[in-house]
Protein backbone atom coordinates (compact mmCIF):
# COMPACT_ATOMS: atom_id res chain seq x y z
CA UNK A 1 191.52 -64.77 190.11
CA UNK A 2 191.93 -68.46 188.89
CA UNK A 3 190.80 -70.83 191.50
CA UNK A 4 193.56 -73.53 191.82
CA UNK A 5 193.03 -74.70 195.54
CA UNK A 6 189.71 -75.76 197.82
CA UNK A 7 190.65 -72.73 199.87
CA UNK A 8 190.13 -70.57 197.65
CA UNK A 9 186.83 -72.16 196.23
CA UNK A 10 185.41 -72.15 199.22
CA UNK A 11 186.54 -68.22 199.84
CA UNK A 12 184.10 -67.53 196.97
CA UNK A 13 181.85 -69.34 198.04
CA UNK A 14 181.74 -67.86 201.50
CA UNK A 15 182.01 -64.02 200.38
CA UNK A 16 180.46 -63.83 197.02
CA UNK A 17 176.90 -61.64 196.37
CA UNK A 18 177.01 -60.87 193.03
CA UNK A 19 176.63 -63.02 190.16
CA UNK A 20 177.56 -66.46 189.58
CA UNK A 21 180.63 -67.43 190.98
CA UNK A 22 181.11 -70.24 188.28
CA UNK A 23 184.74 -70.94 188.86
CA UNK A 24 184.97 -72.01 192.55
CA UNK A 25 181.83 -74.03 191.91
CA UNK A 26 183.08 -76.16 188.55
CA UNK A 27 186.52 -76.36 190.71
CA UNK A 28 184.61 -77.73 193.87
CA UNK A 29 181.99 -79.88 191.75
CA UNK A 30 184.98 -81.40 189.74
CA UNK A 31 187.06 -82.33 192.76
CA UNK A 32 187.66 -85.71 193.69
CA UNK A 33 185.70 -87.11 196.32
CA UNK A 34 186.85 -85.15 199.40
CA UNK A 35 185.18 -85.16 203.27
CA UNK A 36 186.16 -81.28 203.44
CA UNK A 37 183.96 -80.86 200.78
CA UNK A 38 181.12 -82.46 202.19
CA UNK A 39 181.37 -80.73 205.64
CA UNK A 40 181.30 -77.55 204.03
CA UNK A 41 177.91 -78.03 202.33
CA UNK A 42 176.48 -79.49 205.17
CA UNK A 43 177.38 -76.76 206.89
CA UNK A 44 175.87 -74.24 204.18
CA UNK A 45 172.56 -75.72 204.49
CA UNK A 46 172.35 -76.07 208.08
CA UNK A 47 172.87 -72.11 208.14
CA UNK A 48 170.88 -71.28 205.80
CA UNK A 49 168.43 -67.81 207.37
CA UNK A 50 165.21 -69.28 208.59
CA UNK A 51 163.97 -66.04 206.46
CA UNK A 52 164.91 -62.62 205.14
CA UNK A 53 163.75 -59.50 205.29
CA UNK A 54 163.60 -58.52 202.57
CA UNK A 55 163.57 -60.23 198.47
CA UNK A 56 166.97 -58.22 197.90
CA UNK A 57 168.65 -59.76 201.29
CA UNK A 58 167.24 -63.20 199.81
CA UNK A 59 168.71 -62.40 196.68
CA UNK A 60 172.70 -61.57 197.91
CA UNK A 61 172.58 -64.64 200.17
CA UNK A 62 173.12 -67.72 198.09
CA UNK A 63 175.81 -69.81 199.23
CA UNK A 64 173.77 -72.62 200.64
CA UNK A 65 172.82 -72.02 196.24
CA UNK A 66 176.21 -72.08 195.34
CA UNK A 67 177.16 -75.19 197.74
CA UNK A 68 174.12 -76.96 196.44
CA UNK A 69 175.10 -76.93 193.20
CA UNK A 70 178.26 -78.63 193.90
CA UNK A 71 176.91 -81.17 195.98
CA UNK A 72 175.55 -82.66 192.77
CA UNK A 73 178.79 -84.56 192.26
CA UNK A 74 179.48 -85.29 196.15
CA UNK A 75 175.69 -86.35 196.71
CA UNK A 76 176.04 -87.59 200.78
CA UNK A 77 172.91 -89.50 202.87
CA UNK A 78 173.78 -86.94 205.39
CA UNK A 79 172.98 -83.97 203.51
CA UNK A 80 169.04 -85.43 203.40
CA UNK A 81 167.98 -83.96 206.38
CA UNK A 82 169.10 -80.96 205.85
CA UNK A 83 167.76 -80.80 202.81
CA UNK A 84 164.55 -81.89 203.71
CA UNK A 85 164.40 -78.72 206.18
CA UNK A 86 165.15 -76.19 203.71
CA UNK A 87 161.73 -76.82 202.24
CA UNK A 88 160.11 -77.84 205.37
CA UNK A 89 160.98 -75.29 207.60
CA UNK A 90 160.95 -71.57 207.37
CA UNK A 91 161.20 -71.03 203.48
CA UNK A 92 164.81 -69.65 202.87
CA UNK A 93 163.58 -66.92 200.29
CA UNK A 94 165.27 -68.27 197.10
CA UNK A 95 163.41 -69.50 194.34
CA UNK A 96 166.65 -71.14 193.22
CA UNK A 97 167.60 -72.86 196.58
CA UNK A 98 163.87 -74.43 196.63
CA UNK A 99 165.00 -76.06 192.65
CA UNK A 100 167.89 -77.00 193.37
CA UNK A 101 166.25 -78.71 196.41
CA UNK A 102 164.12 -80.64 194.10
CA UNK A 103 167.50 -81.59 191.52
CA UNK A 104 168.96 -82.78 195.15
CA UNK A 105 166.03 -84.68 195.88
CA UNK A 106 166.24 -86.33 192.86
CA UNK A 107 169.24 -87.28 193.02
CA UNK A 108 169.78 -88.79 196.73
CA UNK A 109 166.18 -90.64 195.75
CA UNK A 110 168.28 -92.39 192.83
CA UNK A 111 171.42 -93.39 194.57
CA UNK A 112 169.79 -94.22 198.21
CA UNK A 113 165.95 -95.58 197.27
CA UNK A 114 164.24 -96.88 200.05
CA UNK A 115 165.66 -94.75 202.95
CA UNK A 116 165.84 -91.73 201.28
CA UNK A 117 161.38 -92.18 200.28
CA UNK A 118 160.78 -92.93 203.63
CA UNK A 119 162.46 -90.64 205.07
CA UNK A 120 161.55 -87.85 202.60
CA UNK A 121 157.30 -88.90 202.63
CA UNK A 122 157.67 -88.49 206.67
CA UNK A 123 159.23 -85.33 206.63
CA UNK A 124 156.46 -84.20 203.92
CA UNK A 125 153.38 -85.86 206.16
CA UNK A 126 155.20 -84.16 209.28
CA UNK A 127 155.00 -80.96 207.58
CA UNK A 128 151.38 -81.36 207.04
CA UNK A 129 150.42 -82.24 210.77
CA UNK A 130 152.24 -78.44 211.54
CA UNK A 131 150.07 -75.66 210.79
CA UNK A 132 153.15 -73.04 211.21
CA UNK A 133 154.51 -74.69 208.30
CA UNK A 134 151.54 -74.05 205.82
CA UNK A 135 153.44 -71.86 203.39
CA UNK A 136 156.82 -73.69 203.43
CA UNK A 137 157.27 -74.98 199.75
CA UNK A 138 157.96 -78.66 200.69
CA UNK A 139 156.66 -79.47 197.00
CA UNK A 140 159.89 -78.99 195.93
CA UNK A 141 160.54 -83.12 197.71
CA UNK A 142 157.52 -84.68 195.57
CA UNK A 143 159.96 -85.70 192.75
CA UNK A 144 161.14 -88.59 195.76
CA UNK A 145 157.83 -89.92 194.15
CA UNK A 146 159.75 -91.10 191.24
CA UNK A 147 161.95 -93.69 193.48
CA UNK A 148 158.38 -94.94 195.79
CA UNK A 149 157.47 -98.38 195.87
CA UNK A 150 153.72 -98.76 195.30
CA UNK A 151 153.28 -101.65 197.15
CA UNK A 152 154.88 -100.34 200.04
CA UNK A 153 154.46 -96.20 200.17
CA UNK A 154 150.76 -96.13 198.26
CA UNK A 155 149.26 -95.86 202.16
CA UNK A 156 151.52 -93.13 203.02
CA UNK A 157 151.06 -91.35 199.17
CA UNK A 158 147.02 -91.34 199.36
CA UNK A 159 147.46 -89.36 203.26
CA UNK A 160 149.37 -86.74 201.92
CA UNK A 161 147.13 -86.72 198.81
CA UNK A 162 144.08 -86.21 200.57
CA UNK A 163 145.30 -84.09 203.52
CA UNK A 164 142.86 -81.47 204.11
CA UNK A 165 146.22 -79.01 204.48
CA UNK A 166 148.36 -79.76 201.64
CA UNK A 167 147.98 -76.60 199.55
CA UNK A 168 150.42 -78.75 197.20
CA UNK A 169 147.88 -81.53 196.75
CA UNK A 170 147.44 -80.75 193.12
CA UNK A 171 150.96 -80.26 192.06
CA UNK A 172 151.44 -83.54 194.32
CA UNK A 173 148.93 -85.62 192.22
CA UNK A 174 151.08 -84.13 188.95
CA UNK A 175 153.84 -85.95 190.21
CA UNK A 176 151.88 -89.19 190.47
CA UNK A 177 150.53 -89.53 187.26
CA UNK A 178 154.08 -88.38 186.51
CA UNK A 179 155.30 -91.63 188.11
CA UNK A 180 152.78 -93.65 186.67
CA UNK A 181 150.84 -94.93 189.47
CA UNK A 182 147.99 -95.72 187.67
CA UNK A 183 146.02 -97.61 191.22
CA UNK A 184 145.58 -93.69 192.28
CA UNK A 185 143.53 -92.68 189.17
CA UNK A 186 140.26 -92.84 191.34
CA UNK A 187 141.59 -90.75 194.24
CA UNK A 188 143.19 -88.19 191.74
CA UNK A 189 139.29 -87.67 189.88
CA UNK A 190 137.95 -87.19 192.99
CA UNK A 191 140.81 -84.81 194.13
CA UNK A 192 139.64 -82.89 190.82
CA UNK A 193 136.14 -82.77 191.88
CA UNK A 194 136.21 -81.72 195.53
CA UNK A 195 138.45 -78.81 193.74
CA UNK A 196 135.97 -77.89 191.37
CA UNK A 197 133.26 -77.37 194.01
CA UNK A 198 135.73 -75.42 195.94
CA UNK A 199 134.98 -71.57 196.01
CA UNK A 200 137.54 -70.12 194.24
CA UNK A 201 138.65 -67.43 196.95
CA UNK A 202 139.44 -70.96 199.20
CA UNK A 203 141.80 -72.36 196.14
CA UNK A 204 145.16 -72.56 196.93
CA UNK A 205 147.67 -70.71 194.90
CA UNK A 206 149.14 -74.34 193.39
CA UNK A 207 145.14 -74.97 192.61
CA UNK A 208 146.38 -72.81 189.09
CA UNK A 209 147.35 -75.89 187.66
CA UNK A 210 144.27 -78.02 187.91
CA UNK A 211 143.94 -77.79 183.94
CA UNK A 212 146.87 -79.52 183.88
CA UNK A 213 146.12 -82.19 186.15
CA UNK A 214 142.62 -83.26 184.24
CA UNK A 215 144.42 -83.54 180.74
CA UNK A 216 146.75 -85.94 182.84
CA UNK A 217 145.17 -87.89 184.36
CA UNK A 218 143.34 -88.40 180.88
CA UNK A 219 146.50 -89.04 179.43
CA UNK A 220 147.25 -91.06 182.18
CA UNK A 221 144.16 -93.04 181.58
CA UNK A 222 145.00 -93.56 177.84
CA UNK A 223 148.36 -95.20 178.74
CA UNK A 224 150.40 -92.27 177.17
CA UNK A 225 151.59 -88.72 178.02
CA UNK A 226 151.85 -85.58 175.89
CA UNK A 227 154.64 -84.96 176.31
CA UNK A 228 156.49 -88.26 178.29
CA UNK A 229 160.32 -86.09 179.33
CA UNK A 230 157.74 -84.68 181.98
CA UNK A 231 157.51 -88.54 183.34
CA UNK A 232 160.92 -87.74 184.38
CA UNK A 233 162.53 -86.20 187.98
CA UNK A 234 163.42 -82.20 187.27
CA UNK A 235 167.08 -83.28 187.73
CA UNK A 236 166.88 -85.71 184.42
CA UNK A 237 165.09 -82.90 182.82
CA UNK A 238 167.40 -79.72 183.35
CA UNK A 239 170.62 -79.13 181.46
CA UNK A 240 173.82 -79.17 182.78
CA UNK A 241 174.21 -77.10 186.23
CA UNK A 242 176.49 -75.00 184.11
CA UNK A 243 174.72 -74.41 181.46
CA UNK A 244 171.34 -73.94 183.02
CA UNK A 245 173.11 -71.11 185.25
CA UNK A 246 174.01 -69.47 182.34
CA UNK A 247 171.26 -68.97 180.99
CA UNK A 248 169.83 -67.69 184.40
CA UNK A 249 172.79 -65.37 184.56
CA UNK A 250 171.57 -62.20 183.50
CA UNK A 251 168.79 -62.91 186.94
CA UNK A 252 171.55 -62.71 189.25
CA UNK A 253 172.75 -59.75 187.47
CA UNK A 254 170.01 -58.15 187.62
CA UNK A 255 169.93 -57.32 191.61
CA UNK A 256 173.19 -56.28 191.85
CA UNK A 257 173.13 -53.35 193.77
CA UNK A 258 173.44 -49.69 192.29
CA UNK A 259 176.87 -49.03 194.47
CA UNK A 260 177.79 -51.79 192.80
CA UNK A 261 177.54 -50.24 189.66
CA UNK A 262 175.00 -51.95 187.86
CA UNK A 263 171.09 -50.83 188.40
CA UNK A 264 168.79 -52.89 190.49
CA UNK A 265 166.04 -54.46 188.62
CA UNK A 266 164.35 -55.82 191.33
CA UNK A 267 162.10 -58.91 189.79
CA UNK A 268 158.22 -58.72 190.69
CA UNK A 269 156.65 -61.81 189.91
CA UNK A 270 158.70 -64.96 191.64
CA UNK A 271 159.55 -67.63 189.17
CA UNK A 272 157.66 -70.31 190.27
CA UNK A 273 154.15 -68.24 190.16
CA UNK A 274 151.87 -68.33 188.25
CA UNK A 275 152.78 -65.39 184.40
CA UNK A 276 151.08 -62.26 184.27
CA UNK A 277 150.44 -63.09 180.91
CA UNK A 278 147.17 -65.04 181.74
CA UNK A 279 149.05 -68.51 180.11
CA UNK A 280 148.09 -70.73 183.11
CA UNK A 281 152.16 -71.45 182.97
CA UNK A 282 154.40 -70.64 185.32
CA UNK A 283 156.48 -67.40 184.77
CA UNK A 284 159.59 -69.14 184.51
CA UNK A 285 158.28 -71.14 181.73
CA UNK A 286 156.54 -68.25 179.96
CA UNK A 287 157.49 -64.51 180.03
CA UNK A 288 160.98 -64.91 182.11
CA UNK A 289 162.79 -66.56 178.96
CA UNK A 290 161.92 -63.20 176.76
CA UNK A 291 163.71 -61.19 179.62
C-alpha cells in the first residue's frame, strides 16, 4: 500500500516486524516539520523494552529503529534524554538501535553544542558511578566527543578516561585521538600500558581494539591519520539512511520467521563484536559484508 498520509506512516511503523518498512519511513523523514511527528518518536524511545528475551524478540521489535531513523530530519533537544537512556540503561537488544544512537548523537551534538556535551558526558560519568549498568553499551554517545570544548570538558574527558569501570575506555580514547585532542596523548600511553600489564582473562571485550589505539595515538603523535574520514562522527561517515538500510536489508530478512514463509537464519556473532575470522575487525566490517 502507498503511504500518502502520517496515519498511515505511523500504522507501519507501529505494526511492522518484518523487513524494512522503507516507505512510511522516507514519507515520515521527508515531512515537513510537524509536532505529531516528534511526539511519536519520543514516544518510541521512551517505550522501548528495558530487554528481551530472547535475540529473535529483539530482532521483530524495531520501531523505536524505524522512528529513529526518521528523527534524523526532525532532530528535537527533547529527544536527548531519551536517547541518552537507550544506551545507558538496560541495553534494548538491537545492534541497530545502539548505531543509530550514535548517528543521533551526532547529530543533536552538531545542532545543540554545549548543552547537548554536557549533558551527554554526565549521563556517560553517571553510568560509570552505577555498577548495574556495567554492560549497557553507552559507547555508542562518545562521538558527542567531536562537539567538546577542551578547555572546558578536558576535566570531565580524563574521569571517564581513567575510570576504573569503563569497559569502553579504549574505544573512548579512539574517539579522542579521533577528535584531535592532542593535550591527552600522555594519559592515552599510559591507558595503553596499564592495559598491557593487564591479565588478559581481566580485559574487557572492547580491550580487542588496543592495536588500534597504539597505531593512533602514533599517528596522532605525527600530526596525521591513516586514514583521516575516521576523524569524523559515524553520522558524517555512513551513507544515506536509505541507502545504508539497503544494503543491511537482506539482515532483517534474514529472521523473518518460518510461518512467515521465509527460513530463520538466526545471526550468531552480533555485529559490533569482534569477526570469527581472527582480523582484529569488527564483524560488521569484515565477514558480514560477504553474507
Amino acid at each position: 500500500m502507498k503511504i500518502t498520509t502520517k496515519e498511515q506512516a505511523f500504522q507501519a511503523l507501529d505494526k511492522h516486524q518484518y523487513g524494512i518498512p522503507f516507505d512510511a519511513i522516507e514519507f515520515l523523514y521527508q515531512h515537513p516539520a510537524d509536532e505529531e511527528i516528534v511526539q511519536k518518536i519520543q514516544a518510541a524511545f521512551d517505550n522501548v523494552p528495558s530487554s528481551y528475551a530472547t535475540e529473535e524478540v529483539a530482532n521483530n521489535n524495531n520501531t523505536a529503529l524505524w522512528y529513529a531513523i526518521v528523527a534524523e530530519n526532525h532532530l528535537d533537544i527533547k529527544f536527548l534524554d531519551a536517547i541518552i537512556n537507550l544506551v545507558t540503561q538496560a541495553s534494548a537488544g538491537s545492534d541497530f538501535l545502539d548505531e543509530q544512537v550514535s548517528v543521533l548523537i551526532g547529530l543533536i551534538g552538531q545542532k545543540y553544542e554545549a548543552i547537548a556535551v554536557e549533558k551527554t558526558l554526565s549521563a556517560i560519568e553517571k553510568a560509570l558511578e552505577d555498577k548495574s549498568k556495567k554492560d549497557n553499551p553507552f559507547l555508542y554517545l562518545f562521538d558527542i566527543l567531536f562537539y567538546a570544548d577542551i578547555a572546558k570538558h578536558k576535566e570531565v574527558i580524563g574521569h571517564i578516561l581513567k575510570h576504573p569501570s569503563n569497559q569502553y575506555a579504549t574505544p573512548f580514547a579512539i574517539t579522542i585521538c579521533y577528535t584531535g585532542f592532542n593535550t591527552f596523548i600522555p594519559e592515552l600511553k599510559k591507558l595503553v600500558q596499564v592495559k598491557n600489564k593487564t591479565p588478559k582473562d581481566r580485559l574487557f571485550e572492547a580491550d580487542f581494539l588496543l592495536p588500534d589505539l597504539k597505531s593512533i595515538i602514533k599517528q596522532l603523535e605525527a600530526g596525521k591519520l591513516k586514514e583521516p574520514n575516521d576523524a569524523l562522527p559515524y553520522f558524517k561517515q555512513r551513507s544515506t539512511w536509505k541507502k545504508y538500510y539497503q544494503e543491511q536489508a537482506a539482515y532483517f530478512e534474514e529472521h523473518i520467521p518460518e510461518d512467515v514463509g521465509t527460513v530463520k537464519n538466526v545471526q550468531k556473532v552480533g555485529r559490533n563484536e569482534p569477526c570469527p575470522c581472527g582480523s582484529g575487525k569488527k564483524y560488521k566490517k569484515c565477514c558480514l559484508k560477504n553474507k
